[in-house]
C-alpha atoms as a PDB file:
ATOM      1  CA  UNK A   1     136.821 -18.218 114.879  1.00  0.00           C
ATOM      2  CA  UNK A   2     137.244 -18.613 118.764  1.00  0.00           C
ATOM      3  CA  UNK A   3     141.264 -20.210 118.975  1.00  0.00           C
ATOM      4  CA  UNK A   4     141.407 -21.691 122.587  1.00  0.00           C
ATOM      5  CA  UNK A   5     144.614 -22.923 123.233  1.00  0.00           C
ATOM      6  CA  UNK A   6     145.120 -23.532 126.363  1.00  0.00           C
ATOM      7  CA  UNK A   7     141.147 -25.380 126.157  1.00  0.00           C
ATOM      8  CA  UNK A   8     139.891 -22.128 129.398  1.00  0.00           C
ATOM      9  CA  UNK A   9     137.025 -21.348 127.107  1.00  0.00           C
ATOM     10  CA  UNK A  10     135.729 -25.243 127.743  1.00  0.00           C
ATOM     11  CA  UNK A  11     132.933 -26.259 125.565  1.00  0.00           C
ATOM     12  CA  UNK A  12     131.415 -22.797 125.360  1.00  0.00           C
ATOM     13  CA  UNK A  13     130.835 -23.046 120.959  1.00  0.00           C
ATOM     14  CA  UNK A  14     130.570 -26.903 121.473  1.00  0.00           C
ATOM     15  CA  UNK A  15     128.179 -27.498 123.865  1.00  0.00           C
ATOM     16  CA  UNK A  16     125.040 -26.311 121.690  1.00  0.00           C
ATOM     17  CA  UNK A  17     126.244 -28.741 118.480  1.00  0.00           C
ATOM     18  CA  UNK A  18     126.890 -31.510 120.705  1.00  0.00           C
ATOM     19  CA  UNK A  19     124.206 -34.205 121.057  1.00  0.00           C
ATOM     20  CA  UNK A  20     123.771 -33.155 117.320  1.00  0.00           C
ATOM     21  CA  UNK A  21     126.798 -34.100 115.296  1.00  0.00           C
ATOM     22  CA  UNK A  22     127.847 -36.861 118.012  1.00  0.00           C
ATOM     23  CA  UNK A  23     127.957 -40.428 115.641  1.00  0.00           C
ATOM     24  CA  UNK A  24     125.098 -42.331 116.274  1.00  0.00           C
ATOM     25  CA  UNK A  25     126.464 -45.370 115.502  1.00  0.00           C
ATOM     26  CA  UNK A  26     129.348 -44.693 117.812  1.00  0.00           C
ATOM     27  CA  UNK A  27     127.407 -43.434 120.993  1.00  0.00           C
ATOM     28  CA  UNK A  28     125.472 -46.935 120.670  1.00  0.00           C
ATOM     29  CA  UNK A  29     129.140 -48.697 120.362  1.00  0.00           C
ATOM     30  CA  UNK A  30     130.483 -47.509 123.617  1.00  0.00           C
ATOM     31  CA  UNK A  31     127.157 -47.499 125.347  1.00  0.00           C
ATOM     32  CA  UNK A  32     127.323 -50.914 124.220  1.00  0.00           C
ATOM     33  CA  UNK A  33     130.563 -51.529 125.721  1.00  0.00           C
ATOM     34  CA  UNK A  34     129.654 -50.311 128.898  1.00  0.00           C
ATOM     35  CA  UNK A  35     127.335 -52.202 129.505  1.00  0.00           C
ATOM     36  CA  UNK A  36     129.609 -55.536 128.879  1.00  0.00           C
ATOM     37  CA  UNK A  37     132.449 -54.194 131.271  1.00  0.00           C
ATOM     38  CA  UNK A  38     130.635 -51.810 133.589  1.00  0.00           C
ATOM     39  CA  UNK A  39     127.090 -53.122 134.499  1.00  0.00           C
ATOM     40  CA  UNK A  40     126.808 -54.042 137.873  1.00  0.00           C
ATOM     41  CA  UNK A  41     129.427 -52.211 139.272  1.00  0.00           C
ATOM     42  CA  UNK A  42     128.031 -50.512 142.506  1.00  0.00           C
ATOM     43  CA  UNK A  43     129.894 -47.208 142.491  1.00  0.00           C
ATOM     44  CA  UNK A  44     131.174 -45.171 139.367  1.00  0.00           C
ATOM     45  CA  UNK A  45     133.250 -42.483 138.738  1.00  0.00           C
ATOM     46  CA  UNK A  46     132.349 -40.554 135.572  1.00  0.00           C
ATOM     47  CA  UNK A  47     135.255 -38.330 134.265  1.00  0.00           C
ATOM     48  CA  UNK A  48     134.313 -35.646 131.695  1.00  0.00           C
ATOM     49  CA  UNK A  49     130.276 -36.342 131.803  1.00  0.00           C
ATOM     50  CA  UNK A  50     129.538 -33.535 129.008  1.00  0.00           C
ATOM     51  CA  UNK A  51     126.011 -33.486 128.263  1.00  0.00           C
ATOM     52  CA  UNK A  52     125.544 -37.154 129.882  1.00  0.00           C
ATOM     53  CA  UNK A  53     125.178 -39.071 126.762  1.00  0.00           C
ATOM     54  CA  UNK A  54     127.209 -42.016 128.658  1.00  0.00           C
ATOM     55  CA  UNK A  55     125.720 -41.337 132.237  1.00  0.00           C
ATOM     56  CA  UNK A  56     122.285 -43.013 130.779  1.00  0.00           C
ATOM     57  CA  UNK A  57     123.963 -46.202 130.607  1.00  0.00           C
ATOM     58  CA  UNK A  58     125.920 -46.318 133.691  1.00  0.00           C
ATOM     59  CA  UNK A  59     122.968 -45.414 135.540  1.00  0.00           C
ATOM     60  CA  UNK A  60     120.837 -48.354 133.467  1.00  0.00           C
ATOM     61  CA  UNK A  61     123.798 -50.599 134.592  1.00  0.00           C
ATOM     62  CA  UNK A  62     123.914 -49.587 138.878  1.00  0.00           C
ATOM     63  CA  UNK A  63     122.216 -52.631 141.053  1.00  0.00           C
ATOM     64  CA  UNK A  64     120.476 -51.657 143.312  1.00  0.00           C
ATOM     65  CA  UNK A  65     121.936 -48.943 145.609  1.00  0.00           C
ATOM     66  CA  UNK A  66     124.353 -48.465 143.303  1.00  0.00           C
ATOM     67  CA  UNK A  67     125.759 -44.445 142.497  1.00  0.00           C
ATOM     68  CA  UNK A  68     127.003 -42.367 139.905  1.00  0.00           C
ATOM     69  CA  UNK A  69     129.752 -39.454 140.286  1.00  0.00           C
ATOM     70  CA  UNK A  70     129.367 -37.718 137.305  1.00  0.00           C
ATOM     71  CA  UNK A  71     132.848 -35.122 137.189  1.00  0.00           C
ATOM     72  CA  UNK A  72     132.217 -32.040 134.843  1.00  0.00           C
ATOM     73  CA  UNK A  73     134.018 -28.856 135.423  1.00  0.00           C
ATOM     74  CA  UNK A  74     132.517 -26.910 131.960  1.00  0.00           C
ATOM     75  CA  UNK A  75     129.501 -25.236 133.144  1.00  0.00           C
ATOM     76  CA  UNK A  76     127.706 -24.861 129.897  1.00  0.00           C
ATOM     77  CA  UNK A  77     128.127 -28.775 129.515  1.00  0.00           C
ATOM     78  CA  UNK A  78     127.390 -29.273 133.214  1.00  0.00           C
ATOM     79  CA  UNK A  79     123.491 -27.489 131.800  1.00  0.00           C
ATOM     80  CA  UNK A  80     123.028 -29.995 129.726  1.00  0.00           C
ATOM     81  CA  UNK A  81     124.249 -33.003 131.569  1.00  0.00           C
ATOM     82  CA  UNK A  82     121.540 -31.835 134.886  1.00  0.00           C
ATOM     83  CA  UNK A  83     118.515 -31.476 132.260  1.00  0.00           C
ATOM     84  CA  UNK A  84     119.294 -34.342 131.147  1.00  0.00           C
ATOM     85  CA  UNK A  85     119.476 -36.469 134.665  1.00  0.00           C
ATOM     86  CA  UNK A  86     116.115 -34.407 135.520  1.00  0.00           C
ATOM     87  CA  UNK A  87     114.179 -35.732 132.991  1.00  0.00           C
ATOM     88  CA  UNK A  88     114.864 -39.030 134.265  1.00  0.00           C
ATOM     89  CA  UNK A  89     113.384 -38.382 137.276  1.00  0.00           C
ATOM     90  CA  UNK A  90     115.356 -39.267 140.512  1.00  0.00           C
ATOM     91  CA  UNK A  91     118.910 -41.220 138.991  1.00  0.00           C
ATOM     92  CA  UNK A  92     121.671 -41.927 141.332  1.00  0.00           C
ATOM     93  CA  UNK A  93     123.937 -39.228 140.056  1.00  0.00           C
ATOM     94  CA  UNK A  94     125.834 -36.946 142.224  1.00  0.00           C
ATOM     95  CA  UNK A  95     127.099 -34.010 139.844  1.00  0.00           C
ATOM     96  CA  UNK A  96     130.534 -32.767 140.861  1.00  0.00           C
ATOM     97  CA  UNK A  97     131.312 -29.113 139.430  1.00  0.00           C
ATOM     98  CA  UNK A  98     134.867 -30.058 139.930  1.00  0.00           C
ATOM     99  CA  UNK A  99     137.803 -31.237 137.285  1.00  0.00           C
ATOM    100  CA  UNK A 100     139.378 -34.475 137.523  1.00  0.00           C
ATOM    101  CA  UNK A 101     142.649 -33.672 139.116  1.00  0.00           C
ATOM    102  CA  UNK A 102     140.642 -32.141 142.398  1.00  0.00           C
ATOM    103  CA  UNK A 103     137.350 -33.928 142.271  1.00  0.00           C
ATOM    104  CA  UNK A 104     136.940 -36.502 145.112  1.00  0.00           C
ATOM    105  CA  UNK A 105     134.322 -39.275 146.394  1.00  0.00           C
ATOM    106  CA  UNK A 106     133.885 -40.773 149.748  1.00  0.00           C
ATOM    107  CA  UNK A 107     134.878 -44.610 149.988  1.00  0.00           C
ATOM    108  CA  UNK A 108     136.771 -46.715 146.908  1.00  0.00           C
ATOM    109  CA  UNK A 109     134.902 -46.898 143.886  1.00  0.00           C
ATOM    110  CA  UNK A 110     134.347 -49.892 141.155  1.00  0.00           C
ATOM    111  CA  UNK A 111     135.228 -47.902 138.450  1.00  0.00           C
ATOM    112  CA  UNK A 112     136.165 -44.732 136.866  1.00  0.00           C
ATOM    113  CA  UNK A 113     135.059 -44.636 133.192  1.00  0.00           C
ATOM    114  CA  UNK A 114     137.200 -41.503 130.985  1.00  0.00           C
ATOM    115  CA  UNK A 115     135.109 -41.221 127.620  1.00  0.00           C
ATOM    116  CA  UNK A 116     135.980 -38.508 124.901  1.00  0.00           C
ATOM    117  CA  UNK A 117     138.028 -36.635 127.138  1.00  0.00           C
ATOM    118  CA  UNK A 118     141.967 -38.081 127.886  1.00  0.00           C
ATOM    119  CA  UNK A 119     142.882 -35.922 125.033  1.00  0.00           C
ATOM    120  CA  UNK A 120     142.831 -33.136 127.233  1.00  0.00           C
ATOM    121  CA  UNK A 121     145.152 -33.891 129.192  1.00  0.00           C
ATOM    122  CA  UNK A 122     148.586 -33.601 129.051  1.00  0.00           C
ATOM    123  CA  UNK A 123     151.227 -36.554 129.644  1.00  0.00           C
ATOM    124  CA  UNK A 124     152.084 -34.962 132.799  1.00  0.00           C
ATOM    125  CA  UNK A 125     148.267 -34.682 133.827  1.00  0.00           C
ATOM    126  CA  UNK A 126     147.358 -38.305 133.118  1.00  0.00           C
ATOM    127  CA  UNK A 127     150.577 -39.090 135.644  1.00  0.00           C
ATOM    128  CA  UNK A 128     148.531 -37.218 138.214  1.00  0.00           C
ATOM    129  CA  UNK A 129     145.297 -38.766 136.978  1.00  0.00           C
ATOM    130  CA  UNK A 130     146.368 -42.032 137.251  1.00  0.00           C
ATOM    131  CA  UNK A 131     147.858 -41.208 141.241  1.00  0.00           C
ATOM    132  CA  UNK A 132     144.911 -40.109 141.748  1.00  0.00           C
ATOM    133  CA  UNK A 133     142.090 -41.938 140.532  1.00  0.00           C
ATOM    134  CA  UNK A 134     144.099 -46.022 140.581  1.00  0.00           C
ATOM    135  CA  UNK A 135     144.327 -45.672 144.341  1.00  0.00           C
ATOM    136  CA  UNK A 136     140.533 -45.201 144.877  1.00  0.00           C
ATOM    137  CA  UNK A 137     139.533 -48.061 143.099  1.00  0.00           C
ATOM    138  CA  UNK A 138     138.588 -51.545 144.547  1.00  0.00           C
ATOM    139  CA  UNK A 139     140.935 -54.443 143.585  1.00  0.00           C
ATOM    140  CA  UNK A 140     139.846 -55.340 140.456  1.00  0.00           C
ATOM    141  CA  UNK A 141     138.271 -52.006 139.910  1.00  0.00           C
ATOM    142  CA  UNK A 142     138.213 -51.348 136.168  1.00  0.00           C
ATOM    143  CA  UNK A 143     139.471 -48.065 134.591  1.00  0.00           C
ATOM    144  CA  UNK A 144     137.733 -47.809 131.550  1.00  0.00           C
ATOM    145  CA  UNK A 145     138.612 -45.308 128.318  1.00  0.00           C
ATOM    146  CA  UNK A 146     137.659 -44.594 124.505  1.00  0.00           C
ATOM    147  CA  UNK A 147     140.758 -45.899 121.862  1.00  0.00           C
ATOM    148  CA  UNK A 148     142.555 -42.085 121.033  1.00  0.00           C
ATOM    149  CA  UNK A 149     142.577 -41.366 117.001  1.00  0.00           C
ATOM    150  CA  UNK A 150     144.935 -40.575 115.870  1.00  0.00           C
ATOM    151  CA  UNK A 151     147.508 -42.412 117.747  1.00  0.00           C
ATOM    152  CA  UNK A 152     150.235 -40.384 116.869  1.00  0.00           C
ATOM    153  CA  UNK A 153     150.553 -36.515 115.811  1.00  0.00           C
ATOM    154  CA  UNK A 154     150.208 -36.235 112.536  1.00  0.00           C
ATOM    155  CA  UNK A 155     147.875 -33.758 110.484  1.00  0.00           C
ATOM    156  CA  UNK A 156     144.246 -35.078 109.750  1.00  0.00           C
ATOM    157  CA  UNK A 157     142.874 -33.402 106.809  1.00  0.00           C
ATOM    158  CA  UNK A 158     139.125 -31.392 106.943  1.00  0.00           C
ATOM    159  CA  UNK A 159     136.684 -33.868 107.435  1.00  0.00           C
ATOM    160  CA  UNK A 160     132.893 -33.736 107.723  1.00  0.00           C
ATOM    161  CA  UNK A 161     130.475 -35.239 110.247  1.00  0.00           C
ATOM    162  CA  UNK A 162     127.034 -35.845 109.309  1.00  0.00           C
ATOM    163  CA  UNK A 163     124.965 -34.598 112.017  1.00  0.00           C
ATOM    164  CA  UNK A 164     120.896 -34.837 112.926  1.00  0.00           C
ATOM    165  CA  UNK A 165     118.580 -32.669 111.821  1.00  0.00           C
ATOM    166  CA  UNK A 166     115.711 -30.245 114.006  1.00  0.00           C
ATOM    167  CA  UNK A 167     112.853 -29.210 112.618  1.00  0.00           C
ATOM    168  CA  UNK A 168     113.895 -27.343 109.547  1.00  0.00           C
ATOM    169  CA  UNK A 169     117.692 -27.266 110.195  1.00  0.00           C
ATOM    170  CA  UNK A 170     120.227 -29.527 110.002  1.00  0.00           C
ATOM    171  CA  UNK A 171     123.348 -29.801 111.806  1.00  0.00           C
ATOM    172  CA  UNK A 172     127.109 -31.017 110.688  1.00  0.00           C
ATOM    173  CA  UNK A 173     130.647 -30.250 111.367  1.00  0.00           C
ATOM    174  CA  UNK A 174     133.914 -30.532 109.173  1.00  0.00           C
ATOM    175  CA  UNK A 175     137.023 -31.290 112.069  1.00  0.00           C
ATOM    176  CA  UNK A 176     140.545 -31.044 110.909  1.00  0.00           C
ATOM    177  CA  UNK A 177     143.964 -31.556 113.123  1.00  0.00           C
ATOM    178  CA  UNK A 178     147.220 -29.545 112.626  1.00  0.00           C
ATOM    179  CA  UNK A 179     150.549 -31.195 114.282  1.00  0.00           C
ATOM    180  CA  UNK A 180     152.280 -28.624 117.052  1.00  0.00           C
ATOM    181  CA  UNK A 181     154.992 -30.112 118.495  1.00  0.00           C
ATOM    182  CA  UNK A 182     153.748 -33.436 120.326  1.00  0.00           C
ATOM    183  CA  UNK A 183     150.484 -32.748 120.342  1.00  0.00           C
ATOM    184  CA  UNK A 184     147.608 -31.855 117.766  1.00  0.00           C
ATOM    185  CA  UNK A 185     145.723 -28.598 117.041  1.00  0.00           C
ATOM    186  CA  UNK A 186     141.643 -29.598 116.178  1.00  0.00           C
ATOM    187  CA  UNK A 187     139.744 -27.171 114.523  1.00  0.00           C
ATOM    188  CA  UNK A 188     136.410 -27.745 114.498  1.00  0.00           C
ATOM    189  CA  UNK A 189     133.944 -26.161 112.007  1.00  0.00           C
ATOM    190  CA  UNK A 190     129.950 -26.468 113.726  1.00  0.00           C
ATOM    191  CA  UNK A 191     127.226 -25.614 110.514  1.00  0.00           C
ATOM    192  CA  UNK A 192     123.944 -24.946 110.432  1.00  0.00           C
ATOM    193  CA  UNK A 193     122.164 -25.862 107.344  1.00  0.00           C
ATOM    194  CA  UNK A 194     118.175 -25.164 105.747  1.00  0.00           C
ATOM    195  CA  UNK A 195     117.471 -26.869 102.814  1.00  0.00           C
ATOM    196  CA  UNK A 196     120.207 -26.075 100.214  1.00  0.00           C
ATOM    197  CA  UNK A 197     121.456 -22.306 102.425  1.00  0.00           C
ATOM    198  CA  UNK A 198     124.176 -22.492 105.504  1.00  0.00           C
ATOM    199  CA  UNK A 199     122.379 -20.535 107.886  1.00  0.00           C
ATOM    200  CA  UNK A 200     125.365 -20.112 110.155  1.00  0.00           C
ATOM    201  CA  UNK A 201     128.827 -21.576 111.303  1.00  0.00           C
ATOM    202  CA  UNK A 202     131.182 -21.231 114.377  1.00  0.00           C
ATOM    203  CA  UNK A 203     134.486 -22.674 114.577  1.00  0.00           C
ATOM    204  CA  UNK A 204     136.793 -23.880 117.720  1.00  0.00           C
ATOM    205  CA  UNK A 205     140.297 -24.341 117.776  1.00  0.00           C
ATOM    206  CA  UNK A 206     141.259 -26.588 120.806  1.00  0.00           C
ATOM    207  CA  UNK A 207     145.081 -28.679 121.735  1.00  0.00           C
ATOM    208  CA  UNK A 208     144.849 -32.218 121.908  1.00  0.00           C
ATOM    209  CA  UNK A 209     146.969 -34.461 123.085  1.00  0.00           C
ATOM    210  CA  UNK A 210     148.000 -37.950 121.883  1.00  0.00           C
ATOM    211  CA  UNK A 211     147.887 -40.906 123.664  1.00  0.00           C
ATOM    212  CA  UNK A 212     147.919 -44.051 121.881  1.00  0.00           C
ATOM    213  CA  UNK A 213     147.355 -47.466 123.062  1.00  0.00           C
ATOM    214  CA  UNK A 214     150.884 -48.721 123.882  1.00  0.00           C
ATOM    215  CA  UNK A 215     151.880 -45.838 126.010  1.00  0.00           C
ATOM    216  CA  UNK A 216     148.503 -45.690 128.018  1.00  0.00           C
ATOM    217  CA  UNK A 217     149.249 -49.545 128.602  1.00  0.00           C
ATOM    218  CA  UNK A 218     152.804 -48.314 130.084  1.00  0.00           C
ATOM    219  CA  UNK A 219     151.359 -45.875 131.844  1.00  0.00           C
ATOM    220  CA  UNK A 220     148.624 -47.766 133.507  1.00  0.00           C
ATOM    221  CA  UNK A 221     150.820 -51.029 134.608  1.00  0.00           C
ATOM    222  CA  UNK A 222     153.187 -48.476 136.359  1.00  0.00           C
ATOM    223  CA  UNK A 223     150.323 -47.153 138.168  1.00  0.00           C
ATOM    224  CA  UNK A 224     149.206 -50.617 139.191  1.00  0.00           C
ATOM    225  CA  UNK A 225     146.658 -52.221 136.453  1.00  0.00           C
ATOM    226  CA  UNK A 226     146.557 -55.096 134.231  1.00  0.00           C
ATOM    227  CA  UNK A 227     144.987 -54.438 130.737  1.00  0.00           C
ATOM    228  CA  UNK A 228     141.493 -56.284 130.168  1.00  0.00           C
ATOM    229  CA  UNK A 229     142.180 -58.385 126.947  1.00  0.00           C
ATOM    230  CA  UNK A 230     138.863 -59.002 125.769  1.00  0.00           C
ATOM    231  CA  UNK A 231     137.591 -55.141 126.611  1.00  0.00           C
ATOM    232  CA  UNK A 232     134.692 -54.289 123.674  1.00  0.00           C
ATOM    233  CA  UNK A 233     136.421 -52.771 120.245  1.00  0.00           C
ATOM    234  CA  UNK A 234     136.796 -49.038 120.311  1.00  0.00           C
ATOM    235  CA  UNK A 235     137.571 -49.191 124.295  1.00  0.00           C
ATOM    236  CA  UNK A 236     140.934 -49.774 126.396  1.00  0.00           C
ATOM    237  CA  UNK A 237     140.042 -51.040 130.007  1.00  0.00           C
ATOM    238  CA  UNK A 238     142.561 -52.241 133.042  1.00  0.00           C
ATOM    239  CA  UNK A 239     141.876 -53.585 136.141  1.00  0.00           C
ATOM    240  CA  UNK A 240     143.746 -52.693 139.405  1.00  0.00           C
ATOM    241  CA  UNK A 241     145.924 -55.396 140.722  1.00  0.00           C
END
């Protein structure tokens, strides 16, 4: 088992599994939601674009002229995100190799859209975030993130996620959460599966930390937003003032 806890090794077990035990159901959700708060807006910021399963939409939802800034610093991710953007042909995507506490755009943005990734980052490193990325938006530039689970530390016991099947094999993953200190330990178990024999596994070990809903609602009005009431469920959005 690869035990990454200071998160250096990025998605370098992940990245293969990824597309493949990602929730249907919930990639259509936030797509979904997107597409109610985000479409139209001119100029995006991606944050932590992985393999680009939300880049799609924000690219389906630019008017004309409109851009992409797709931010991610894990290279074996960054692979999959640029195939993917290829095979669309000629999208408005500029990738940026860079993390999101150095990345930078030209010109204020519309909005910067954070999806399966604030758990990386420390309490001290969504202060900087926040400095960095509020400033940069429009007024009334949306800031626009996934709801955290769990919203507190406590231990989440082994779970499994159905994944998709390829040809002969299928893919899961069983993800459980240890508590250490204020913040959780995930462990993440990737399987490989033909017909009734486990062909293979790999597991991850990665910190997370916890951010729930009231404190990122603290954190954002200090740096200058005002929650969106009505934002889609299983999303938290603000607006600058």
């Amino acid at each position: 088992m690869m035990t990454d806890t200071t998160g250096a090794s990025g998605y370098a077990v992940n990245a293969q599994y990824y597309d493949l035990i990602f929730p249907s159901a919930h990639r259509d959700a936030m797509r979904a939601a997107l597409g109610a708060l985000v479409s139209g807006a001119s100029r995006v910021v991606e944050i932590g674009s992985g393999t680009g399963l939300f880049t799609e939409a924000l690219v389906a939802g630019l008017p004309a002229g409109g851009e992409v800034f797709a931010v991610e610093p894990a290279p074996v991710m960054r692979a999959a995100l640029t195939t993917r953007l290829a095979a669309l042909g000629d999208p408005p995507v500029t990738v940026l190799p860079d993390d999101a506490l150095t990345a930078d755009v030209d010109g204020p943005v519309d909005a910067v859209v954070m999806l399966h990734v604030l758990t990386h980052f420390s309490p001290a490193d969504r202060q900087a975030l926040w400095r960095r990325w509020v400033p940069r938006l429009r007024s009334d530039g949306l800031v626009v993130v996934d709801v955290q689970a769990p919203q507190e530390p406590v231990a989440v016991p082994a779970t499994v996620m159905p994944g998709r099947a390829l040809g002969r094999r299928r893919y899961d993953s069983a993800a459980e959460a240890a508590v250490d200190g204020d913040r959780l330990v995930w462990t993440v178990t990737y399987r490989v599966h033909e017909g009734d024999r486990l062909i293979s596994e790999e597991s991850v070990s990665f910190p997370s930390f916890v951010a729930s809903d009231e404190v990122l609602h603290a954190e954002l009005r200090e740096a200058g937003c005002e929650p969106v009431t009505d934002a889609p469920a299983g999303v938290l959005a603000w607006r600058r003032r």
